[in-house]
Protein backbone atom coordinates (compact mmCIF):
# COMPACT_ATOMS: atom_id res chain seq x y z
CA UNK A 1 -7.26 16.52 -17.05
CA UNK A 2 -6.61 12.82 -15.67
CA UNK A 3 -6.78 9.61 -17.69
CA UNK A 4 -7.43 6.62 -16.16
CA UNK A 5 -4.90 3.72 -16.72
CA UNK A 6 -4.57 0.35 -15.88
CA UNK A 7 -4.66 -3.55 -16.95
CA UNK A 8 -7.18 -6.27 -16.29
CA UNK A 9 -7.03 -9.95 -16.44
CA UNK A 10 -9.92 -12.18 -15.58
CA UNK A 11 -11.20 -9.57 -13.18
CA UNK A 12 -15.01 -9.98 -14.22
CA UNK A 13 -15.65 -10.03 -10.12
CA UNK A 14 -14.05 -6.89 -9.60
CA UNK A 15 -13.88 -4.68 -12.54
CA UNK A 16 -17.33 -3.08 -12.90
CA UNK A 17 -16.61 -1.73 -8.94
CA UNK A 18 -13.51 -0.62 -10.32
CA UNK A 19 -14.81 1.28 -13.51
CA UNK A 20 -17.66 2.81 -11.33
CA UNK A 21 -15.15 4.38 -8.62
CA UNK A 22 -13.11 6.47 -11.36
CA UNK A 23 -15.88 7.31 -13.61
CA UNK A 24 -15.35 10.71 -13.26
CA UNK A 25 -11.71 10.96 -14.99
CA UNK A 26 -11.66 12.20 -18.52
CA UNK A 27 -10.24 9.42 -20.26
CA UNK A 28 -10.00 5.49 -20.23
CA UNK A 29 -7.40 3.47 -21.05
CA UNK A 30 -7.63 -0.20 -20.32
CA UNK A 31 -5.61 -3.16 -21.43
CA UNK A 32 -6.70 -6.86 -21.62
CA UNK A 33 -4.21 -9.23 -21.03
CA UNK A 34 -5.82 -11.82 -22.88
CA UNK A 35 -8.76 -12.38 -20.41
CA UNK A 36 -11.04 -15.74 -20.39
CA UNK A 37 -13.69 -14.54 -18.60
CA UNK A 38 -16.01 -12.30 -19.13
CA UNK A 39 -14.10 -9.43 -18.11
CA UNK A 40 -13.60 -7.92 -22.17
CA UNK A 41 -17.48 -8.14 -22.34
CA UNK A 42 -17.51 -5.57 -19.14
CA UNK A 43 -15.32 -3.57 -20.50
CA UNK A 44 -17.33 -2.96 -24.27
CA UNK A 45 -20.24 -2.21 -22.37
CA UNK A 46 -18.72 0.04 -20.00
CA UNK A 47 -17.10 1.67 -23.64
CA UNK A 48 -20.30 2.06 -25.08
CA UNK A 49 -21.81 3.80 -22.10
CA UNK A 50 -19.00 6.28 -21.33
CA UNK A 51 -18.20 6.81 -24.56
CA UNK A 52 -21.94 8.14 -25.13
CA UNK A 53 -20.80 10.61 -22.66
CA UNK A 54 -18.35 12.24 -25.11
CA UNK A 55 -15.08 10.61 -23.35
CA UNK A 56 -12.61 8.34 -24.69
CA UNK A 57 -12.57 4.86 -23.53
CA UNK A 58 -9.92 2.54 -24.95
CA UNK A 59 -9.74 -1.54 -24.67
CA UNK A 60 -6.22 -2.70 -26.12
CA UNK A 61 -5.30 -6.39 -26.39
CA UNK A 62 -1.60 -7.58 -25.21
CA UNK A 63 -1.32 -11.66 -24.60
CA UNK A 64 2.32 -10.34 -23.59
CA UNK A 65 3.39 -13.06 -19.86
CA UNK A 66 5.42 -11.94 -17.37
CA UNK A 67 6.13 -8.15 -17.77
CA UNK A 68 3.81 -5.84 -16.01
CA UNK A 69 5.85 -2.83 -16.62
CA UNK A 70 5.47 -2.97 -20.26
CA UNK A 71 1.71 -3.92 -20.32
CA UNK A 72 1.53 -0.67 -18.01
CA UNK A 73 3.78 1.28 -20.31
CA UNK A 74 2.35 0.42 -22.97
CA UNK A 75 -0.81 1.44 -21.83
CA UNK A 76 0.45 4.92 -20.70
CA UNK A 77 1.07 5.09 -24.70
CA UNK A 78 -2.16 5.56 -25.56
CA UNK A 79 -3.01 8.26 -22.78
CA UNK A 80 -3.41 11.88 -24.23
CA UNK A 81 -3.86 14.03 -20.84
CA UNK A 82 -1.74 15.38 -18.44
CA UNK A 83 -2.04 13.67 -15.31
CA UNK A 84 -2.64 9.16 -15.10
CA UNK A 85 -4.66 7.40 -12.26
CA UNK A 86 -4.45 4.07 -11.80
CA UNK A 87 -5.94 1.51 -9.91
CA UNK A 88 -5.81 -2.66 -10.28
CA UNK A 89 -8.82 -4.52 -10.98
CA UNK A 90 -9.77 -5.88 -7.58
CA UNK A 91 -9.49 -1.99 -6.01
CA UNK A 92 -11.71 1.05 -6.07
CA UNK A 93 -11.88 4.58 -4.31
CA UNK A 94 -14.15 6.61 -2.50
CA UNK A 95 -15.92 9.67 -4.50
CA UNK A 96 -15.04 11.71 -1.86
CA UNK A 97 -11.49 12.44 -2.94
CA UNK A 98 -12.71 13.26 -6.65
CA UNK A 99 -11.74 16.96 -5.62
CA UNK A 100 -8.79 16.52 -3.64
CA UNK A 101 -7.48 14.31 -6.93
CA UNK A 102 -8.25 16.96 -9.12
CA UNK A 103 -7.20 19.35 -7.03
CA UNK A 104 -3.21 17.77 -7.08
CA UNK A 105 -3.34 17.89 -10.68
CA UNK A 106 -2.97 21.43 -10.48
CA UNK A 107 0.02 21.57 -8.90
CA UNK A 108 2.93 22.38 -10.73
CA UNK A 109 6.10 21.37 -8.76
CA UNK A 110 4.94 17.79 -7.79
CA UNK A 111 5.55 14.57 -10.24
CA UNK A 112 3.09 12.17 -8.47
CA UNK A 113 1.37 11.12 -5.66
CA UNK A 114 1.20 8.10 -3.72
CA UNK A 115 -1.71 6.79 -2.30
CA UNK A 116 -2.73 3.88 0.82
CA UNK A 117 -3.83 0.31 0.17
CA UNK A 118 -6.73 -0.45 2.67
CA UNK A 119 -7.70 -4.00 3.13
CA UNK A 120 -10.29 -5.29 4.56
CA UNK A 121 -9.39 -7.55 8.11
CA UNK A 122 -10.82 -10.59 7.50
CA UNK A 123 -8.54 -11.34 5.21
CA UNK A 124 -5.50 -10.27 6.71
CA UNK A 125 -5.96 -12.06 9.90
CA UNK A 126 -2.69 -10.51 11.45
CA UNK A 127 -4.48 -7.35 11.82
CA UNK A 128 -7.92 -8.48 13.20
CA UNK A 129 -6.94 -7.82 16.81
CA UNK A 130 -6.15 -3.73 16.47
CA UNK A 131 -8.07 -2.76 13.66
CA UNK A 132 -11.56 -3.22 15.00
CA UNK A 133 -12.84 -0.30 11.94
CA UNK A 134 -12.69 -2.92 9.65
CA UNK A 135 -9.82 -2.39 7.42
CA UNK A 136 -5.90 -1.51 7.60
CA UNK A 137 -3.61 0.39 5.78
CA UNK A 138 -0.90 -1.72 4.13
CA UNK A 139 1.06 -0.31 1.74
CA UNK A 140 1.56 2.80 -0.26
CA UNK A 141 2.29 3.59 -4.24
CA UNK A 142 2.64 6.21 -6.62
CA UNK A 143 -0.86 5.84 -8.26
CA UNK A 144 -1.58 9.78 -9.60
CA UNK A 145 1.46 10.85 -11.61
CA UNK A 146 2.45 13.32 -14.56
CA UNK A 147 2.00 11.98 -17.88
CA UNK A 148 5.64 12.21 -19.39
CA UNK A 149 7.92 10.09 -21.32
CA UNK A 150 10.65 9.45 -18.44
CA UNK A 151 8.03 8.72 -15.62
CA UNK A 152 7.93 4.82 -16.93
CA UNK A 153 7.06 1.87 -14.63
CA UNK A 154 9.78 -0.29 -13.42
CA UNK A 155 9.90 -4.26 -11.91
CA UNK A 156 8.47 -6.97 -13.67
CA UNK A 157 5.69 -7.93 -11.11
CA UNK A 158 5.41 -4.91 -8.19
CA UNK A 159 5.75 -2.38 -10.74
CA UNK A 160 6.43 1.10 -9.85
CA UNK A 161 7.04 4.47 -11.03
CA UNK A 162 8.97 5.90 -7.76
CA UNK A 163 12.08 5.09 -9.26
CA UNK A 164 11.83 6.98 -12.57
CA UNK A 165 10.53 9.96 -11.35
CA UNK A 166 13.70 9.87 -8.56
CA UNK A 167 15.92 9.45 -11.35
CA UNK A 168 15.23 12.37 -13.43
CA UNK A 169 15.19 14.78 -10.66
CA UNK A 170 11.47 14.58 -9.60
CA UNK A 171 9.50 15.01 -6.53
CA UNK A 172 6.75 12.62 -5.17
CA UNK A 173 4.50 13.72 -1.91
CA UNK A 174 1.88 10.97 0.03
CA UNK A 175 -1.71 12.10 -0.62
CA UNK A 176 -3.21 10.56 2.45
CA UNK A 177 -5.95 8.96 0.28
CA UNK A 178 -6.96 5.26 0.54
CA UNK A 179 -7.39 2.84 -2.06
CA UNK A 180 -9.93 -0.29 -1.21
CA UNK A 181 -8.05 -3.23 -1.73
CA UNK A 182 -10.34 -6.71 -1.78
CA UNK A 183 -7.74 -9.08 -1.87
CA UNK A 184 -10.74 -11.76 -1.92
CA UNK A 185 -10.92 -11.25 -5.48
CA UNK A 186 -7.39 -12.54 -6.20
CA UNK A 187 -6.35 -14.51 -3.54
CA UNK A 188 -2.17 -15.60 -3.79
CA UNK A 189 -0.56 -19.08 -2.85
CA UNK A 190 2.59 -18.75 -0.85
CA UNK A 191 4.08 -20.67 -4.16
CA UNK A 192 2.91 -18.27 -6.28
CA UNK A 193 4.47 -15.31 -3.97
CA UNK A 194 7.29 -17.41 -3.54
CA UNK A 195 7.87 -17.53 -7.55
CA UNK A 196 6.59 -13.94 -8.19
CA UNK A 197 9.52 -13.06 -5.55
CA UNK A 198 11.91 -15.36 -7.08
CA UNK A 199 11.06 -13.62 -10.68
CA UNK A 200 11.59 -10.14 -9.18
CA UNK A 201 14.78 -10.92 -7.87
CA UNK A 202 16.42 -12.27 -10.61
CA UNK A 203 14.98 -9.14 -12.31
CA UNK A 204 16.02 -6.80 -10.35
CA UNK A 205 19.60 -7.83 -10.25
CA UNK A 206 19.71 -6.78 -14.03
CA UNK A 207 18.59 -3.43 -13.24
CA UNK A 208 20.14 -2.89 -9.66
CA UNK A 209 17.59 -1.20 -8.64
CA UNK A 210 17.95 -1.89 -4.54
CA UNK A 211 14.05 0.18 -4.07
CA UNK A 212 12.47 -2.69 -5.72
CA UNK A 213 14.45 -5.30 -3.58
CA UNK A 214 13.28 -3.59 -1.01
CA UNK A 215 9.52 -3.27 -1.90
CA UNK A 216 9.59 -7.00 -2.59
CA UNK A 217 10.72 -8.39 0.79
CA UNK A 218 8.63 -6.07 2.58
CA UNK A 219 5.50 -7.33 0.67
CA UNK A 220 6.54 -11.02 0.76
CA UNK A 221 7.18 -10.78 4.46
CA UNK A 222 3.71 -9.33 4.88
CA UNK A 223 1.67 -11.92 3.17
CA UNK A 224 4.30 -14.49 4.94
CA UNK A 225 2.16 -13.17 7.83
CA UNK A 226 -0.86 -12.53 6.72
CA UNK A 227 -1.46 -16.02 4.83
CA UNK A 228 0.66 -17.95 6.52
CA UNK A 229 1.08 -16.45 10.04
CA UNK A 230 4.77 -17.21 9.63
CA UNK A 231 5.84 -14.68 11.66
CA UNK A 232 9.29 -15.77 12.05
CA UNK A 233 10.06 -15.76 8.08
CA UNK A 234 8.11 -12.79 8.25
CA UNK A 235 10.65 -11.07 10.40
CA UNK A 236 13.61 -11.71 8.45
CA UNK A 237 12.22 -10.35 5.18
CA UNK A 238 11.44 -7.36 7.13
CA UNK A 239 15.51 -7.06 8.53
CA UNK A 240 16.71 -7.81 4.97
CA UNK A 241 14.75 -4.25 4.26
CA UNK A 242 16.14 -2.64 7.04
CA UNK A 243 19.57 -3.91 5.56
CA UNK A 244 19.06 -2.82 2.02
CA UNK A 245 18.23 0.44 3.26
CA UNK A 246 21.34 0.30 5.34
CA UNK A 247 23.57 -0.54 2.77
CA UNK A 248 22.23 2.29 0.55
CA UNK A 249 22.03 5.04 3.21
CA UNK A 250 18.54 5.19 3.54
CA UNK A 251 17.63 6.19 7.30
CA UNK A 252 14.45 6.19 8.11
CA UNK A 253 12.78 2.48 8.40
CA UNK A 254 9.60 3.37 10.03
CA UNK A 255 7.08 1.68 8.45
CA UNK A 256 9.12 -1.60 8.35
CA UNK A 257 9.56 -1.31 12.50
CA UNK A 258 5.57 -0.89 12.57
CA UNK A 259 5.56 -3.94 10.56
CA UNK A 260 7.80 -5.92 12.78
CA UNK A 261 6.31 -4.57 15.73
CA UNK A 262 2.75 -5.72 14.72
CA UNK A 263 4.76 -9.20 14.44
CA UNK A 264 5.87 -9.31 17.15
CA UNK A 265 3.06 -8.65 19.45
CA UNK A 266 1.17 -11.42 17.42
CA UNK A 267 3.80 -13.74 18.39
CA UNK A 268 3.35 -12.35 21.86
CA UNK A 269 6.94 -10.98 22.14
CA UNK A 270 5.74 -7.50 24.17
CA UNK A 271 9.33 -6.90 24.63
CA UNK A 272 10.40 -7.09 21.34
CA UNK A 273 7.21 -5.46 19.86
CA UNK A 274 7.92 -2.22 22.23
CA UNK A 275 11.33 -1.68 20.94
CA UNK A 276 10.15 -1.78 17.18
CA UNK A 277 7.78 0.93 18.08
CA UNK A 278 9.52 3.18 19.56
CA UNK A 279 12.21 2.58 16.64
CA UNK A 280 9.30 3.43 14.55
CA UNK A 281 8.27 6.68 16.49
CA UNK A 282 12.09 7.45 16.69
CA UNK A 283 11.85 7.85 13.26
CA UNK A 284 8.59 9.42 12.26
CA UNK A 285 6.72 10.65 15.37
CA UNK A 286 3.60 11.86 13.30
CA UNK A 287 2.89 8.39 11.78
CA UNK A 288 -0.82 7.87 13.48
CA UNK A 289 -0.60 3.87 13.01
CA UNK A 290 2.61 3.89 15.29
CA UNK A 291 1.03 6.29 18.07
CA UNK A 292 -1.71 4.16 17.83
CA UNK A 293 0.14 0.47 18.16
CA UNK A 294 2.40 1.78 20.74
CA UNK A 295 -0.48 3.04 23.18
CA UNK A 296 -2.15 -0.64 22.09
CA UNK A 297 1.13 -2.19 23.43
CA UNK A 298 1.69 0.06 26.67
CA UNK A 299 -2.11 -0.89 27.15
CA UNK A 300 -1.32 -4.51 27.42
CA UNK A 301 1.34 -4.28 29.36
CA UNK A 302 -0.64 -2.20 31.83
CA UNK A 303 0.95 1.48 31.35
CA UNK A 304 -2.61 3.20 30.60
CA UNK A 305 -1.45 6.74 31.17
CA UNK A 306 1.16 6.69 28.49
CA UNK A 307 -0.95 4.40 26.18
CA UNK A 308 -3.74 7.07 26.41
CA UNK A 309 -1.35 9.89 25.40
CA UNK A 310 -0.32 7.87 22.14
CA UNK A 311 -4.33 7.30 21.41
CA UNK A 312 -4.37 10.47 21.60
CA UNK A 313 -1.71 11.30 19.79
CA UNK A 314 -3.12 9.29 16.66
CA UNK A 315 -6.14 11.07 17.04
CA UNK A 316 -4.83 14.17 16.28
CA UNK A 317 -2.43 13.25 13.75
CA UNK A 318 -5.60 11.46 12.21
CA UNK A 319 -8.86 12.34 13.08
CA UNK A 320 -11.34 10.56 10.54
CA UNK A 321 -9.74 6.95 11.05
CA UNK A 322 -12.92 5.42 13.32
CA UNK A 323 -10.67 2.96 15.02
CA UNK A 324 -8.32 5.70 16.66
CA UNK A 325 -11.32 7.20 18.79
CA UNK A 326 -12.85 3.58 19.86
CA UNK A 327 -9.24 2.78 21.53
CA UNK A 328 -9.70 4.26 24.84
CA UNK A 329 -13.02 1.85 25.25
CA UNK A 330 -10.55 -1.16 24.88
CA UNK A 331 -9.34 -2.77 28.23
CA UNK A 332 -6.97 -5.58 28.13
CA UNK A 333 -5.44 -7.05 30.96
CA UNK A 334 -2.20 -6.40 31.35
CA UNK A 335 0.46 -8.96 30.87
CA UNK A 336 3.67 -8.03 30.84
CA UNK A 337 5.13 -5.32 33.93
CA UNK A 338 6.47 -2.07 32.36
CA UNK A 339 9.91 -2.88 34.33
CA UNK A 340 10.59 -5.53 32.64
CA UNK A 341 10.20 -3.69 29.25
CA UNK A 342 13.54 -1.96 27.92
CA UNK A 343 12.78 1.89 28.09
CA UNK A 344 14.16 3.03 25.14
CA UNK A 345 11.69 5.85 24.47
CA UNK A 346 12.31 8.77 26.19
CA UNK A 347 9.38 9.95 28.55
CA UNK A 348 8.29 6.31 29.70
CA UNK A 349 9.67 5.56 32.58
């Protein structure tokens, strides 16, 4: 049985989508950090109605600043079942995946399972050019995960449970489901990232935990982009990831290469954009959104044949994403010869 976890702050524009995506867990468990809207209102009448139902909802009160990972702990407290979801207030999922959910939870050599953050384009302007479904998949997180004591969350403002589970021995696997992120509901000043990032930092050099660093320039690097279209600052947050991981023996960067790649090409650097991909494929060949940007980028720079087969290949790799099939109707002109390119992935020349 799953219980639903998670904390809410002024999210009265959001919440009641939330609540209505994950009504069909078997317990609720919701802290209010000291709202002013009328978010605690939503939440008593959503008590009253699913409580009616015969399941436990739960509204706790914590005025606690600055600490994420214990509002989310302490949350977790108060959870009797098994297995936790969570989601954030401006996010909801698809009832479509109720089964698959359920069916994870039966598993018993698996400690979690991370799931996709979809946003929608229009608000991530960076994206707007490729992903003509509508939406892009940004990030990933452990958000379905055992409920015991040692699984904790850790990091003060990206908090995460990845670590704690890696710690004690644990295994995590990607789920492949996506979680709709509006991030219209809580828009972010670069100041505010800037100081969020700032807070982390300090934080994280108390508990030297390098996975955090990491997740935290990757994400400010992103929205660098994304708000900003600083694409330059951008691309140094992304390196400093690929350092970290460098310094700690992690291999495989290749969902920070599709980042810079993406970066690149917006900054109209074909060159540079190519190699990151083919980094990227060098390192995971069955990522879809790489197969899919590096036939985008061999398109532009007038390879079609090869840009086809990676279409393709993102096709079959994922064959319900609706942007992966429309690719092959998009023509742009080439700009850059293939010559010029660096061939540094084997098969192109």
């Amino acid at each position: 049985m799953i219980t639903f976890c998670t904390i809410v702050k002024n999210e009265e524009a959001g919440v009641a989508k939330m609540l209505n995506s994950v009504l069909w867990c078997d317990e609720f468990i919701l802290l209010d950090n000291d709202s002013t809207d009328n978010t605690h209102t939503i939440l008593e009448q959503y008590q009253k109605g699913v409580s009616s139902a015969g399941k436990r909802f739960v509204i706790v009160k914590d005025s606690t600043k600055n600490d994420l990972s214990y509002l989310r702990n302490k949350c977790k407290w108060f959870a009797t079942h098994d297995w936790i979801f969570s989601l954030d207030g401006d996010e909801s999922i698809n009832h479509r995946y109720i089964r698959k959910i359920k069916r994870f939870t039966r598993t018993t050599t698996v400690d979690g399972y991370s799931f996709i953050s979809r946003i929608p384009t229009d608000i991530s302007d960076i994206f707007h050019r490729w992903d003509r479904a509508g939406f892009v998949d940004i990030d990933w997180g452990i958000r379905l995960f055992r409920n015991k004591k040692h699984i904790r969350y850790e990091g003060n403002i990206h908090e995460m449970v990845d670590e704690s589970i890696r710690c004690n021995g644990g295994r995590f696997l990607e789920s492949g489901i996506p979680i709709m992120h509006d991030r219209s509901l809580t828009p972010l000043s670069m100041d505010d990232l800037v100081y969020r990032f700032n807070l982390e930092r300090n934080y994280n050099a108390k508990i030297e935990n390098f996975q955090n660093a990491v997740c935290h320039h990757f994400r400010l690097g992103r929205d660098y982009a994304c708000l900003e279209g600083d694409y330059d600052t951008a691309l140094q947050h992304m390196d400093k990831c690929i350092e970290l991981h460098r310094n700690n023996n992690v291999r495989r960067n290749h969902y920070i290469n599709f980042m810079k790649a993406l970066f690149y090409r917006e900054k109209k650097d074909l060159p540079s954009a190519y190699v990151c991909i083919s980094e990227a494929l060098f390192d995971c060949p069955t990522y879809p959104g790489a197969n899919c940007v590096a036939g985008m980028i061999l398109e532009e720079i007038g390879h079609h044949k090869h840009a086809d087969h990676y279409f393709d290949a993102a096709c079959r790799l994922d064959p319900y994403h609706p942007f992966y099939k429309r690719m092959k109707e998009s023509v742009v002109k080439p700009q850059i010869p293939l010559k010029e390119l660096p061939i540094i992935w084997e098969g192109l020349s």
